[in-house]
Protein backbone atom coordinates (compact mmCIF):
# COMPACT_ATOMS: atom_id res chain seq x y z
CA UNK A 1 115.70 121.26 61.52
CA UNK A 2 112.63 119.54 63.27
CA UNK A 3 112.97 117.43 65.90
CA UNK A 4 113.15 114.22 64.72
CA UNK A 5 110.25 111.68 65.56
CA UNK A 6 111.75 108.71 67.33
CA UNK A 7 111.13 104.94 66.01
CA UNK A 8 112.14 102.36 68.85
CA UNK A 9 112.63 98.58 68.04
CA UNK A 10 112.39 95.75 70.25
CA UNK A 11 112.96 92.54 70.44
CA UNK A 12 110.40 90.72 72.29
CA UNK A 13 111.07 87.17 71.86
CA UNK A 14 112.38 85.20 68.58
CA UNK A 15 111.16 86.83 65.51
CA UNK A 16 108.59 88.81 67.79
CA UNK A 17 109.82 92.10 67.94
CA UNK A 18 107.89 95.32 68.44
CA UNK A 19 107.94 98.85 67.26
CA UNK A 20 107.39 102.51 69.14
CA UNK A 21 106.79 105.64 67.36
CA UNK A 22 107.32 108.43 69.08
CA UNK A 23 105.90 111.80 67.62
CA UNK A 24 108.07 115.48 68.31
CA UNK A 25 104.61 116.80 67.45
CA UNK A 26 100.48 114.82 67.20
CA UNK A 27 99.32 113.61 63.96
CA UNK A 28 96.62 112.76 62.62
CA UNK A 29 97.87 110.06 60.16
CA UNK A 30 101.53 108.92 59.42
CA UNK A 31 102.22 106.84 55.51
CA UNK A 32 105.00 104.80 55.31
CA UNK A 33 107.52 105.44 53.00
CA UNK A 34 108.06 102.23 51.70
CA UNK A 35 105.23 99.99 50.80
CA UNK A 36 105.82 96.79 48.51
CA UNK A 37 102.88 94.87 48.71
CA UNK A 38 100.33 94.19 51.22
CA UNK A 39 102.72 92.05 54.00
CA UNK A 40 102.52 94.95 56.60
CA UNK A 41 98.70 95.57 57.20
CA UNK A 42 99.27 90.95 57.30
CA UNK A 43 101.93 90.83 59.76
CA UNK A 44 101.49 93.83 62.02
CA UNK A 45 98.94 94.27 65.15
CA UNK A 46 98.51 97.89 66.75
CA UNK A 47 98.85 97.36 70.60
CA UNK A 48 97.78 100.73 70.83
CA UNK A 49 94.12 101.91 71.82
CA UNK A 50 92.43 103.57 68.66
CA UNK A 51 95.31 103.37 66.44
CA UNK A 52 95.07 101.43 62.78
CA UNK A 53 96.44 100.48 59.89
CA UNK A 54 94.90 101.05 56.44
CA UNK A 55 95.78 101.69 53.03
CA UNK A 56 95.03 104.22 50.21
CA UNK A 57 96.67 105.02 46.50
CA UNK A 58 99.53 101.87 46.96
CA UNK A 59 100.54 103.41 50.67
CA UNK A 60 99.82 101.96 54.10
CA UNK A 61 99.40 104.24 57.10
CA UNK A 62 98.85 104.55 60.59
CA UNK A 63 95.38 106.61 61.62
CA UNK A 64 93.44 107.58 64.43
CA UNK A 65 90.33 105.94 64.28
CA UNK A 66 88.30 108.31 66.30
CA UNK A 67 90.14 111.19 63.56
CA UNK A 68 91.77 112.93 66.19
CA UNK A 69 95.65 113.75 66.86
CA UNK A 70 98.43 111.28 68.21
CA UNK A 71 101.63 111.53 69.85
CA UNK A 72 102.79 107.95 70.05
CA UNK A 73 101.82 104.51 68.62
CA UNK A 74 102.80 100.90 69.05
CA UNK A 75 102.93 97.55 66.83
CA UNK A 76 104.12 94.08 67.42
CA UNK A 77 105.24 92.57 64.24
CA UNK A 78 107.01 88.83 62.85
CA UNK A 79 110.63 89.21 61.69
CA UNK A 80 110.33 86.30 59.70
CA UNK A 81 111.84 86.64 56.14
CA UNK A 82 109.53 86.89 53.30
CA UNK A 83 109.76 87.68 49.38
CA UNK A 84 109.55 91.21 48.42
CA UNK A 85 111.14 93.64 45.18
CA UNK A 86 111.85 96.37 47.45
CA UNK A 87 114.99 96.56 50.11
CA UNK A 88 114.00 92.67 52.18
CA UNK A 89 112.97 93.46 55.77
CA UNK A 90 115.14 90.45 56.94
CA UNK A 91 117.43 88.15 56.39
CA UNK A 92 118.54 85.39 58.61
CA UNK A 93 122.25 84.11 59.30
CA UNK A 94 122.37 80.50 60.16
CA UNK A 95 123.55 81.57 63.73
CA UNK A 96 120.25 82.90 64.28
CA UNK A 97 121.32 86.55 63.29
CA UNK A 98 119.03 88.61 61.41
CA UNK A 99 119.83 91.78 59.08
CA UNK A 100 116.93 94.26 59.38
CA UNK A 101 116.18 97.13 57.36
CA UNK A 102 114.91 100.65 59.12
CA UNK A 103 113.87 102.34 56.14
CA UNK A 104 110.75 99.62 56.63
CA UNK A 105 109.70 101.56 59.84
CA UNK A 106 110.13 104.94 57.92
CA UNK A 107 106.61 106.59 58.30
CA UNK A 108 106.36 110.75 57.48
CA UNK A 109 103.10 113.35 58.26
CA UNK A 110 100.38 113.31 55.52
CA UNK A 111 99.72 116.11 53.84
CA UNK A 112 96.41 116.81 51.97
CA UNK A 113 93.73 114.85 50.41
CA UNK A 114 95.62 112.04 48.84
CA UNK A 115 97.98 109.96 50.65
CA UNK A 116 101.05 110.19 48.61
CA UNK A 117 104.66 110.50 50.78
CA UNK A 118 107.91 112.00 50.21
CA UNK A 119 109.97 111.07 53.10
CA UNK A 120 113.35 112.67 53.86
CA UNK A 121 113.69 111.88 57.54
CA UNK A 122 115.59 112.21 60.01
CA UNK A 123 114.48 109.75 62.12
CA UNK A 124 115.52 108.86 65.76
CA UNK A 125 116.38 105.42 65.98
CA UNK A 126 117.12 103.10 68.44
CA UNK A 127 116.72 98.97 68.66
CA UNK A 128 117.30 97.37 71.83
CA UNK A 129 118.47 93.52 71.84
CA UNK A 130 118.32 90.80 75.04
CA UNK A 131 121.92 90.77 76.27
CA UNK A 132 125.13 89.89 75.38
CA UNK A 133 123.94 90.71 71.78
CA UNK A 134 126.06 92.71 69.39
CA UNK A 135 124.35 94.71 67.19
CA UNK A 136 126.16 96.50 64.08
CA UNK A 137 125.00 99.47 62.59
CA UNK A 138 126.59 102.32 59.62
CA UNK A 139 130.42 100.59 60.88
CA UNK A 140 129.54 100.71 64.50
CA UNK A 141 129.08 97.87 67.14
CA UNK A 142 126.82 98.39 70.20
CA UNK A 143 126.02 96.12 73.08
CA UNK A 144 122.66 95.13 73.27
CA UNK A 145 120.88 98.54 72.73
CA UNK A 146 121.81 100.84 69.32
CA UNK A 147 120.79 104.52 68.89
CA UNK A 148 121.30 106.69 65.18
CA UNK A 149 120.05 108.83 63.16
CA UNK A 150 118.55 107.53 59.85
CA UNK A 151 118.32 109.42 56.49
CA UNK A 152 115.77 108.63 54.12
CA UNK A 153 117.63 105.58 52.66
CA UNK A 154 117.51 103.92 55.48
CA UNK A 155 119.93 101.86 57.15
CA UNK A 156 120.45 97.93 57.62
CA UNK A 157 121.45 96.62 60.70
CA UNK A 158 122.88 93.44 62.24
CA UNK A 159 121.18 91.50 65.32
CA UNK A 160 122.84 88.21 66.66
CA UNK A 161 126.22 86.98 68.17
CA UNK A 162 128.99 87.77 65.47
CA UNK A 163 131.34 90.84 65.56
CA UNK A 164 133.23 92.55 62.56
CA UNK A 165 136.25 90.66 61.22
CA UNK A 166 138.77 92.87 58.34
CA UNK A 167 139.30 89.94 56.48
CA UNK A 168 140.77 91.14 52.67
CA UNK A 169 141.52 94.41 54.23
CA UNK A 170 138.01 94.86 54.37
CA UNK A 171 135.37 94.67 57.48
CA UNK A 172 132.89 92.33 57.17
CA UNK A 173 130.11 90.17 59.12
CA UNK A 174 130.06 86.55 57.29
CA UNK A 175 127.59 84.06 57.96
CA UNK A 176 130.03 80.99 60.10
CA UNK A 177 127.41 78.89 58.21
CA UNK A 178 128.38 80.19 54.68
CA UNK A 179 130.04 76.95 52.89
CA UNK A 180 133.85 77.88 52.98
CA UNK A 181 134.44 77.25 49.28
CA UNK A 182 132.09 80.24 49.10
CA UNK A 183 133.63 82.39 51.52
CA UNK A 184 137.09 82.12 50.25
CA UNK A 185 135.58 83.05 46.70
CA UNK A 186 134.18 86.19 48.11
CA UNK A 187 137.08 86.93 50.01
CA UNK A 188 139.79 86.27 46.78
CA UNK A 189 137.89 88.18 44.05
CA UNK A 190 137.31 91.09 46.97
CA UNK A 191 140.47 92.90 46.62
CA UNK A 192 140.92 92.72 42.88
CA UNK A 193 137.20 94.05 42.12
CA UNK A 194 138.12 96.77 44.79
CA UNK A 195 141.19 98.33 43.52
CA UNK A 196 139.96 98.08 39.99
CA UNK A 197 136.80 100.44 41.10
CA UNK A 198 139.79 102.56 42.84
CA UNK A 199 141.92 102.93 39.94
CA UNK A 200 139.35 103.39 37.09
CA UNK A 201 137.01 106.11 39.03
CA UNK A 202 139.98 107.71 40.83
CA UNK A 203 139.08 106.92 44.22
CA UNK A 204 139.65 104.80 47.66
CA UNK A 205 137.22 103.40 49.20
CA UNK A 206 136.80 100.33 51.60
CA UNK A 207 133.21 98.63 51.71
CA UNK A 208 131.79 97.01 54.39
CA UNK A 209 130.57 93.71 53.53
CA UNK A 210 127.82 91.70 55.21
CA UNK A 211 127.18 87.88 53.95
CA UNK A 212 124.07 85.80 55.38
CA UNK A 213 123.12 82.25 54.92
CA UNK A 214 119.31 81.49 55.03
CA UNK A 215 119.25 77.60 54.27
CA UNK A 216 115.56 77.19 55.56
CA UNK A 217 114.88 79.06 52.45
CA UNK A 218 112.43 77.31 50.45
CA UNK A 219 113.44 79.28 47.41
CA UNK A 220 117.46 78.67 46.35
CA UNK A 221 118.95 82.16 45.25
CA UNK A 222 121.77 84.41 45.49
CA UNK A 223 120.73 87.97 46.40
CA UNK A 224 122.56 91.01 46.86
CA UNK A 225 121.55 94.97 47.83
CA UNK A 226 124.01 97.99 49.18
CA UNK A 227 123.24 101.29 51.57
CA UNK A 228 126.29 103.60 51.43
CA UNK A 229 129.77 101.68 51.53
CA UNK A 230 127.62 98.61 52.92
CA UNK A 231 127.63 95.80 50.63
CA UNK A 232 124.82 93.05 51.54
CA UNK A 233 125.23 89.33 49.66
CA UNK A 234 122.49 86.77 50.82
CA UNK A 235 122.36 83.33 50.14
CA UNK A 236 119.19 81.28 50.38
CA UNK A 237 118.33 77.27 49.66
CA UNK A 238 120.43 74.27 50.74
CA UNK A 239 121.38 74.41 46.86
CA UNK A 240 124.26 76.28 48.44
CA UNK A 241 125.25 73.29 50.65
CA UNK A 242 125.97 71.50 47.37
CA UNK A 243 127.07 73.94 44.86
CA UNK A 244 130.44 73.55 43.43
CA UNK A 245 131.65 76.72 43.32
CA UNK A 246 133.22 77.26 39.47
CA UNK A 247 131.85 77.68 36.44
CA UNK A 248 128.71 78.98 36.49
CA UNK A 249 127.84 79.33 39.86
CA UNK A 250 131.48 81.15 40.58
CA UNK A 251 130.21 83.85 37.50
CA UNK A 252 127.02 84.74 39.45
CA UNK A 253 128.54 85.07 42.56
CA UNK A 254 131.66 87.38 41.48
CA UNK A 255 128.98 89.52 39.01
CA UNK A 256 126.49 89.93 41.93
CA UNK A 257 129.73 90.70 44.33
CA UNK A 258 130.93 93.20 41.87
CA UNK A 259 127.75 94.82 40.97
CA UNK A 260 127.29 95.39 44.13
CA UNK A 261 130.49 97.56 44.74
CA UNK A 262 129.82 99.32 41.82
CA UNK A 263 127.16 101.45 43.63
CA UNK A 264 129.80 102.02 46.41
CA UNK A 265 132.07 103.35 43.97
CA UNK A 266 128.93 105.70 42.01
CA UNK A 267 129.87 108.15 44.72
CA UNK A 268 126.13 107.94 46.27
CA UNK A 269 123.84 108.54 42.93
CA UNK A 270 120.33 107.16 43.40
CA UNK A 271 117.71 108.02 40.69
CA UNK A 272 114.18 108.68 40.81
CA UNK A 273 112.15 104.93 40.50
CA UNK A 274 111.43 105.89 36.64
CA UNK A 275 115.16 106.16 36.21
CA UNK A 276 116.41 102.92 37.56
CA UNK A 277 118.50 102.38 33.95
CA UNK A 278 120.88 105.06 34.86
CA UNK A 279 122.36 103.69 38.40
CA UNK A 280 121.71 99.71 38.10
CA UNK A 281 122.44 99.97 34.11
CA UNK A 282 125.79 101.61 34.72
CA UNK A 283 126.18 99.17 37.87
CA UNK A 284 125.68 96.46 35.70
CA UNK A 285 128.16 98.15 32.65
CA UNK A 286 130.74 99.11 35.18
CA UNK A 287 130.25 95.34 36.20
CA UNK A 288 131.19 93.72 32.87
CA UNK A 289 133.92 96.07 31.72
CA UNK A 290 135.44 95.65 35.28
CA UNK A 291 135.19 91.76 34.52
CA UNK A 292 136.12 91.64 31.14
CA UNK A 293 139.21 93.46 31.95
CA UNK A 294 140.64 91.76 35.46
CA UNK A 295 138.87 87.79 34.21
CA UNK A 296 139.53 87.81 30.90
CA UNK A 297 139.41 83.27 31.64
CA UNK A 298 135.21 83.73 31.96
CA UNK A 299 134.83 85.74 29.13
CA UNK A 300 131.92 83.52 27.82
CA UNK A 301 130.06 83.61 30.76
CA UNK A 302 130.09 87.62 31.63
CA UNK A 303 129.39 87.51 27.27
CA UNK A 304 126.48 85.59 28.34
CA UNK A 305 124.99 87.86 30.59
CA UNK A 306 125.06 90.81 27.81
CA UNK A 307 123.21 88.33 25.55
CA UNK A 308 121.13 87.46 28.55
CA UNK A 309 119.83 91.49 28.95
CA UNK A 310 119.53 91.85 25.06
CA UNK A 311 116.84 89.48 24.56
CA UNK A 312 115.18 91.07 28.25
CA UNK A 313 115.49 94.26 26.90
CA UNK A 314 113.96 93.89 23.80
CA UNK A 315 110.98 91.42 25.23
CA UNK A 316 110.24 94.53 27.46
CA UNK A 317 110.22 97.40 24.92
CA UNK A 318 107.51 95.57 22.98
CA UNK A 319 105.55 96.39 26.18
CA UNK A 320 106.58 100.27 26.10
CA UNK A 321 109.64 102.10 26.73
CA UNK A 322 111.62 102.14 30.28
CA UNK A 323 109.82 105.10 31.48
CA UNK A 324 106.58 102.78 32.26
CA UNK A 325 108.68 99.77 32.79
CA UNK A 326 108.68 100.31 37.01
CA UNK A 327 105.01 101.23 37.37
CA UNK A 328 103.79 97.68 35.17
CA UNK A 329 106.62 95.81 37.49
CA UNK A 330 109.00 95.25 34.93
CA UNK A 331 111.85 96.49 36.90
CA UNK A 332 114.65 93.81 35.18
CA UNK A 333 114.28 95.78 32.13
CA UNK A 334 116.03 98.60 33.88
CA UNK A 335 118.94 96.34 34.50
CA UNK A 336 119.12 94.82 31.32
CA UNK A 337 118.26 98.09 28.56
CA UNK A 338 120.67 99.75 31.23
CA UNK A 339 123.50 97.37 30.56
CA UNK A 340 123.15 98.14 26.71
CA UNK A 341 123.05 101.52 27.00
CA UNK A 342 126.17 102.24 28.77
CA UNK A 343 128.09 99.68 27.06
CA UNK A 344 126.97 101.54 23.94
CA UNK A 345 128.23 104.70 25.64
CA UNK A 346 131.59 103.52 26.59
CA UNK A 347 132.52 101.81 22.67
CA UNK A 348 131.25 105.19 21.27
CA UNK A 349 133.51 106.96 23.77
CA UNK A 350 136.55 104.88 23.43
CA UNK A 351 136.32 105.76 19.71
CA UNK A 352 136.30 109.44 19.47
CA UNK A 353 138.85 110.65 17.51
CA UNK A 354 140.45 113.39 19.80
CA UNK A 355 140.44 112.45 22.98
CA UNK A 356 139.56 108.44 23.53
CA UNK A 357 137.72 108.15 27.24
CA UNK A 358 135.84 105.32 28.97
CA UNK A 359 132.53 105.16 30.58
CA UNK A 360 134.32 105.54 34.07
CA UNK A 361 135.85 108.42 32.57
CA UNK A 362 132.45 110.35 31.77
CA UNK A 363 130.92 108.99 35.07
CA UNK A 364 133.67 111.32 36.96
CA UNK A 365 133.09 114.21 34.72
CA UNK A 366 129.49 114.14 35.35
CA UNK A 367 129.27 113.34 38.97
CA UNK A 368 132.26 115.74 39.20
CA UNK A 369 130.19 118.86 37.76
CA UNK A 370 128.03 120.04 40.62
CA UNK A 371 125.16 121.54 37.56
CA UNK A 372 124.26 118.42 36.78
CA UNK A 373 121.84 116.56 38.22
CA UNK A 374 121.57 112.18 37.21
CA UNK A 375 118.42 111.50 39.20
CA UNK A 376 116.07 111.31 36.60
CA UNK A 377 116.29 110.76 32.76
CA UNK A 378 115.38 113.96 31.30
CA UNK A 379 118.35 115.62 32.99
CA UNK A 380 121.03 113.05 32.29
CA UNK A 381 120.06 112.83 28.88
CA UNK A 382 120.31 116.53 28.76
CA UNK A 383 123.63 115.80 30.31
CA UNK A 384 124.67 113.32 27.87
CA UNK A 385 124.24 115.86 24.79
CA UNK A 386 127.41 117.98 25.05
CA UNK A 387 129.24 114.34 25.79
CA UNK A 388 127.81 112.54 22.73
CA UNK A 389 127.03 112.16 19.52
CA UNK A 390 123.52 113.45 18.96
CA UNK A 391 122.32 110.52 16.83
CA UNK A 392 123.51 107.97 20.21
CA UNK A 393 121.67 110.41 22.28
CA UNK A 394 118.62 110.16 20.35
CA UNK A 395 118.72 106.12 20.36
CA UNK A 396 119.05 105.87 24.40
CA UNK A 397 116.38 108.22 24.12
CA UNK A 398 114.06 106.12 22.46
CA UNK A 399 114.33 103.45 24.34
CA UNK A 400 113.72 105.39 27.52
CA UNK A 401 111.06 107.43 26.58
CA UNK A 402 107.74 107.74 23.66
CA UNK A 403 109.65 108.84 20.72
CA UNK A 404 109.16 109.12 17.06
CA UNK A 405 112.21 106.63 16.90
CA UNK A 406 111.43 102.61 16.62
CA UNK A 407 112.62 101.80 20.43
CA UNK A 408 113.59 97.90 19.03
CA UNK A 409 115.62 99.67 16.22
CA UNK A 410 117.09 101.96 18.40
CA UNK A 411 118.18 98.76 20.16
CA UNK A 412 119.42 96.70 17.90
CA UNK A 413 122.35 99.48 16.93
CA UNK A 414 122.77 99.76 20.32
CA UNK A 415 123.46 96.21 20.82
CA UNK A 416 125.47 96.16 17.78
CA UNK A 417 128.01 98.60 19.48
CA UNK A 418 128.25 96.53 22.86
CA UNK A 419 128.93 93.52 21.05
CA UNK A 420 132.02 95.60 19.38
CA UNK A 421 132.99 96.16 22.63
CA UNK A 422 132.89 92.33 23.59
CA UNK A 423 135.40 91.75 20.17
CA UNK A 424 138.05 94.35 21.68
CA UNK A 425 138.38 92.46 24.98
CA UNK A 426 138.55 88.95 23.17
CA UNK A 427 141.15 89.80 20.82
């Protein structure tokens, strides 16, 4: 293995922080690996002499401007949160904490004529804090200066004055801010959601959860993301101040909450961007069976949210199949069609005649068989048809991809078998 180049945070002063690459070998050019929108050329300034950034083909990169090699560069950047669809940069705690993403700082050799990127890492990095800080990074706590090694998912970190805390039996870093009606809610449905991952997919796992508080927040929302076992919740807007915790605003928490530890408990399956349906689709199925089953009192509201991604779902086909959904930005689609799919999965499993299963039982079988691989959609359907019927298969195929199949007919039988599932819980 190469020896990794080295990215080196600082904090300079208050959301001024600064960033060092360090190169094992010169480049000519290095393209980020992540790049959402424009906010990086906007908020970063090279400090470095003949160093810039530019853009080409939806990717910024760093460049000699005199074309010749480099071995190290330097930018001084704002931390300040700011609204984004990928992984956010940074969130604030309302102790003046801050969770910051690395895979933001990612940045890989180009290669030929068109910048394009496929970044793998690893990465040497370190982030280095005034002191008496505690920084908290992958389960560890450091003093004021961090090192790691990053992988190309990138890691999220915690700056500011809090420690870890097992609270539930779990770690976690929770916003002191954080209204305590909402805390305790976190903390109460925690354990249940846990061990009903544990018992359905056959395995123990403990998250880590991190909760922030951003009340400057303009914008009033409830957010969530996860790296790993590291669940992230983040609440934004004094709405939050207010809320009454029930009804509701208790449903969105506990689905976000338990979404969220459904990718811990995926066993580490991340798709290719045109295949979003398959790992936040079964997040979101795993989500409302999970629910269903251990809070059978909010049935309405988790029936609700299947309603809510039917009539998403079908506004998006009408604008193509899920394969072009996450190029035209209509990344919700993957959520909602996703949903419907592997609801539709799990009735039509739980009624074969020989051997009735679940959807967490054919998860396990097909993470569990080493020849199959779920990052992209022409393999898992290829997976799917030893595990289905064909005429199922061919239905979440239409809706993925072009097909000679109507993809709103294929939905609306699709549908028609979640909402079968929705009668077996209620009776």
């Amino acid at each position: 293995m190469r020896t990794p180049d080295e990215v080196a945070l600082a904090q300079v002063e208050g959301s001024i922080w600064a960033v060092d690459y360090r190169l094992s070998n010169p480049a000519k050019a290095l393209v980020f690996a992540r790049t959402d929108d424009d906010s990086r050329r906007q908020r970063w300034r090279s400090e470095s002499v003949a160093i810039e950034l530019a853009r080409a083909s939806g990717f910024d990169f760093m460049r000699s401007d005199t074309s010749g090699a480099f071995s190290s560069a330097r930018f001084v950047f704002s931390s300040t949160p700011f609204p984004t669809s990928d992984f956010p940069p940074y969130q604030r705690f309302s102790d003046g904490g801050m969770l910051i993403y690395s895979g933001r700082f990612h940045a890989c050799r180009h290669h030929g004529l068109v910048y394009s990127v496929d970044c793998k890492g690893p990465w040497a990095m370190s982030v280095t804090a005034p002191p008496g800080t505690h920084i908290v990074v992958n389960g560890q706590v450091y003093e004021s200066e961090a090192r790691w090694l990053d992988d190309r998912w990138g890691s999220r970190f915690y700056i500011g004055p809090l420690r870890p805390v097992t609270r539930s039996g779990v770690p976690t870093v929770i916003d002191s801010g954080l209204p305590d009606p909402i805390t305790k809610l976190l903390l109460s449905k925690l354990p249940d959601v846990q061990a009903g991952f544990s018992q359905r997919l056959s395995v123990d796992l403990t998250p880590f959860l991190f909760v922030s508080y951003d009340r400057s927040s303009p914008v009033s929302r409830i957010s969530g993301n996860t790296i790993r076992n590291q669940v992230f919740i983040h609440f934004a807007g004094r709405y939050w101040d207010e809320a009454v915790v029930e009804g509701n605003d208790a449903g969105e928490i506990l689905w976000l909450l338990t979404h969220e530890l459904a990718h811990v408990f995926q066993l580490g399956l991340e798709g290719d961007e045109d295949a979003r349906w398959i790992h936040e689709g079964s997040a979101e199925a795993f989500t409302y069976l999970l629910l269903q089953a251990q809070f059978p009192e909010s049935h309405g509201f988790w029936e609700s949210k299947r309603k809510d991604a039917s009539k998403i779902c079908a506004e998006g086909l009408s604008a193509g199949p899920l394969a072009t959904a996450v190029g035209h930005h209509r990344v919700k689609e993957h959520y909602a069609c996703g949903l419907l799919i592997f609801l539709a999965i799990d009735q039509s499993l739980r009624h074969q005649p020989a051997h009735s299963q679940t959807l967490f039982d054919l998860w396990l079988s097909l993470v569990n068989d080493a020849k199959i691989s779920l990052t992209n959609s022409r393999d898992f359907l290829r997976a799917l048809q030893s595990r289905l019927p064909a005429d199922l298969v061919s239905k979440i195929g239409a809706i993925i991809q072009e097909s000679k199949e109507d993809p709103a007919e294929a939905l609306l039988q699709l549908d028609a078998m979640a909402q079968n599932i929705t009668l077996l819980h209620s009776q």
